[in-house]
Protein backbone atom coordinates (compact mmCIF):
# COMPACT_ATOMS: atom_id res chain seq x y z
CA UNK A 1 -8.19 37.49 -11.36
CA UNK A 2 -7.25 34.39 -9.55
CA UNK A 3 -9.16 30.94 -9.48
CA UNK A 4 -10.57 31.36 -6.27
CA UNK A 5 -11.75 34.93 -7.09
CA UNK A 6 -13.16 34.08 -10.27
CA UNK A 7 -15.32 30.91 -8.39
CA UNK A 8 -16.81 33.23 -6.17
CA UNK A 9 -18.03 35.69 -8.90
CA UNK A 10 -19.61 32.58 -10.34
CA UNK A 11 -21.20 31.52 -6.89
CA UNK A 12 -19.13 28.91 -5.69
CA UNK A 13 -19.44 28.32 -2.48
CA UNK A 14 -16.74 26.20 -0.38
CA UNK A 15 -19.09 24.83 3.07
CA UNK A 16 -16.37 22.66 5.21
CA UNK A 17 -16.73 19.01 3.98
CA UNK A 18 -17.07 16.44 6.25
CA UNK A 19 -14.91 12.99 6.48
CA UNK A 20 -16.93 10.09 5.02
CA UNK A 21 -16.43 6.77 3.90
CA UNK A 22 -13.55 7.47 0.98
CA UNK A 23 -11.27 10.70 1.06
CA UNK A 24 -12.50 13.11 -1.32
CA UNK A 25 -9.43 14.85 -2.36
CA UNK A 26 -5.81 13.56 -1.06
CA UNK A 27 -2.94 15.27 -1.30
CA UNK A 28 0.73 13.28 -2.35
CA UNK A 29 3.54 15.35 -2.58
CA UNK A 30 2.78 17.94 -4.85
CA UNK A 31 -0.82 16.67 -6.02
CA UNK A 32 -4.04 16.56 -5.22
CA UNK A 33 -6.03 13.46 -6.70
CA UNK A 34 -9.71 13.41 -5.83
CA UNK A 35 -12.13 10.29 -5.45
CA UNK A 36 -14.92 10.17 -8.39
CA UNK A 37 -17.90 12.80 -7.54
CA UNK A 38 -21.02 12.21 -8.66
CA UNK A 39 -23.84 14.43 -10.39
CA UNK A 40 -27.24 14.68 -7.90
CA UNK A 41 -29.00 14.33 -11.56
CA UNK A 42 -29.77 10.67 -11.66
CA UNK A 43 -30.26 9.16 -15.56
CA UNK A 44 -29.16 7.90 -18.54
CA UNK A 45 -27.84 10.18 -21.33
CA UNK A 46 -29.47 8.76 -24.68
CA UNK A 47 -32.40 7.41 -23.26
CA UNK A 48 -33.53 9.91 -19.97
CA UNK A 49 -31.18 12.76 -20.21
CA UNK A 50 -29.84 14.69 -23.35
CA UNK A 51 -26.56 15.91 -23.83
CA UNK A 52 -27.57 19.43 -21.99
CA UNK A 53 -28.79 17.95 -19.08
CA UNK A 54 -25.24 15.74 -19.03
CA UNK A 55 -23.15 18.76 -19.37
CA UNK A 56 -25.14 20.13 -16.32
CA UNK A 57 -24.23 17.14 -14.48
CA UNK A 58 -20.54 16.91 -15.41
CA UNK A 59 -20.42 21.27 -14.06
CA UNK A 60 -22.42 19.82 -11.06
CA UNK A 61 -19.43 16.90 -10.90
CA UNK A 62 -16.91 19.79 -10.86
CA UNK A 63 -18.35 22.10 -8.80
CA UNK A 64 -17.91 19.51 -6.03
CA UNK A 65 -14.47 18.62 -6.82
CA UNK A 66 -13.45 21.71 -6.21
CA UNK A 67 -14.81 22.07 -3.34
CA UNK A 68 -13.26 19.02 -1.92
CA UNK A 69 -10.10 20.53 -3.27
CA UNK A 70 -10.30 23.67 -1.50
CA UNK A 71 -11.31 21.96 1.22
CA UNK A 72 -7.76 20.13 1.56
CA UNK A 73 -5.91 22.74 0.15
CA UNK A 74 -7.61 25.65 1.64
CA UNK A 75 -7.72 27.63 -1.52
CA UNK A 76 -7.91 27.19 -5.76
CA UNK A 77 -5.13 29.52 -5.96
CA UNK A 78 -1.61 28.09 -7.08
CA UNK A 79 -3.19 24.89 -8.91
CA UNK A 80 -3.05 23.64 -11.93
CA UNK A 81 -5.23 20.71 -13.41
CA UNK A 82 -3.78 18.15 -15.10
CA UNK A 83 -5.97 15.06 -15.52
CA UNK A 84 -9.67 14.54 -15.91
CA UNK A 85 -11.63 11.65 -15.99
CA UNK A 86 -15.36 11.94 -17.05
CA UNK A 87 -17.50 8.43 -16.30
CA UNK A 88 -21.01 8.90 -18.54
CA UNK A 89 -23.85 6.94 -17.65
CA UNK A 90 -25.26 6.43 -21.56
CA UNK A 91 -27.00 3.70 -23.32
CA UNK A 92 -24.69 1.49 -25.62
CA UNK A 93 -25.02 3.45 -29.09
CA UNK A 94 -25.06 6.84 -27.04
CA UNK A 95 -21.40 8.48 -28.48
CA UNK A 96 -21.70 11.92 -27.29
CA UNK A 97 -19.72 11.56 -23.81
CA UNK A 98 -16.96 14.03 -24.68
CA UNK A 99 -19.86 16.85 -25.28
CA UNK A 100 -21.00 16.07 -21.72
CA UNK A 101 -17.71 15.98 -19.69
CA UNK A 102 -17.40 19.42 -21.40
CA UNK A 103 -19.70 20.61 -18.64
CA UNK A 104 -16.07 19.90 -16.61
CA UNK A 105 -13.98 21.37 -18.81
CA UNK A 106 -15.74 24.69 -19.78
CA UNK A 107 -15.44 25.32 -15.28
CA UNK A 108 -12.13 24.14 -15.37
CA UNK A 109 -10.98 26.39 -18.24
CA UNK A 110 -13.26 29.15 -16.81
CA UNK A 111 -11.33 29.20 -13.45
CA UNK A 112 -7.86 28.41 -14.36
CA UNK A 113 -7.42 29.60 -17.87
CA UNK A 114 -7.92 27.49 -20.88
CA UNK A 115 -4.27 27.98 -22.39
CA UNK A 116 -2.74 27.58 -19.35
CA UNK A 117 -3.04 26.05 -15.71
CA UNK A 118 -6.36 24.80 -17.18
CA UNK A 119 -5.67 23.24 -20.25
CA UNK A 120 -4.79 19.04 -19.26
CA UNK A 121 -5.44 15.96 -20.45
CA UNK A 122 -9.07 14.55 -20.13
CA UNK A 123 -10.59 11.18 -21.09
CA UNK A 124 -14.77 10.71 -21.52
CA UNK A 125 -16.00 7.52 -21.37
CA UNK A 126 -19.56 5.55 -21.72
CA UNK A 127 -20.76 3.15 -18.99
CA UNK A 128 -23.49 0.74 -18.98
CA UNK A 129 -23.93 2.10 -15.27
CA UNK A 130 -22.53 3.77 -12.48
CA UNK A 131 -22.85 3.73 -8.65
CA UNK A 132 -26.30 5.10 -7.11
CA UNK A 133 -27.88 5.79 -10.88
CA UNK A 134 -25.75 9.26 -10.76
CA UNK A 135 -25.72 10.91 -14.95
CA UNK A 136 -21.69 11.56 -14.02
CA UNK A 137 -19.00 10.46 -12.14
CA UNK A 138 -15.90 13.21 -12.28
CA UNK A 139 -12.64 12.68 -10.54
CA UNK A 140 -9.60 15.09 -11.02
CA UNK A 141 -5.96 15.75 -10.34
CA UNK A 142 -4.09 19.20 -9.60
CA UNK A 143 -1.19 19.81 -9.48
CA UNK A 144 0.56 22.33 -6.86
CA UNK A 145 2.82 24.82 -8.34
CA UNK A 146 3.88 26.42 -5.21
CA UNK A 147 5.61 23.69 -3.30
């Protein structure tokens, strides 16, 4: 079953995105590197949120990554991912950030395959803060294979 197939059994739903402020996903030669996208669950994990409610936020992250993807790509099909980058809004002694940006990586290995086009390289990291109070900041980068 492909990507797109497979987001679609899970209820993703691609609405057109409209142009902002930043471009949400870009497209350079044969990638696609997306701006950070932010959880609607506002917080800090190890003081408001727990590590569940992180992981929610970090699937929530994805979620709209993807659909800025498919929205300049036109489809999840043919991609590979090859970089994320999980920003976790924690207090300072807070050291479970990898256990939330899994909330990325379980969609990402759900959709693409977690021995293959899904399985890249990922960094989680703790920050004192981040923009607008979001739990999670996401941003990605696919790669193309059909060029």
């Amino acid at each position: 079953m492909s990507a797109e197939q497979k987001a679609f059994e899970l209820g993703i739903e691609f609405p057109e995105v409209s142009r902002g402020y930043l471009n949400l996903c870009i497209r350079t030669g044969n990638l696609l590197m997306t701006s950070g996208h932010v959880s609607n669950i506002k917080g800090k994990l190890g003081a408001d949120l727990g590590v569940d409610e992180g992981y929610a936020a970090a699937k929530e992250c994805m979620v709209k990554i993807l659909q800025s993807v498919h929205a300049e790509h036109g489809t999840l099909d043919g991609l590979r991912c090859i970089k994320l980058l999980g920003c976790v809004n924690s207090t300072q002694d807070f050291i479970e950030q990898h256990l939330v940006i899994n909330g990325a990586s379980d969609l990402v290995h759900e959709l693409f395959g977690k021995e293959t086009d899904g399985y890249r390289a990922r960094s989680a990291l703790g920050f004192a803060s981040l923009p607008t109070g979001p739990a999670v900041e996401v941003e990605a980068i696919f790669e193309i294979k059909d060029v």
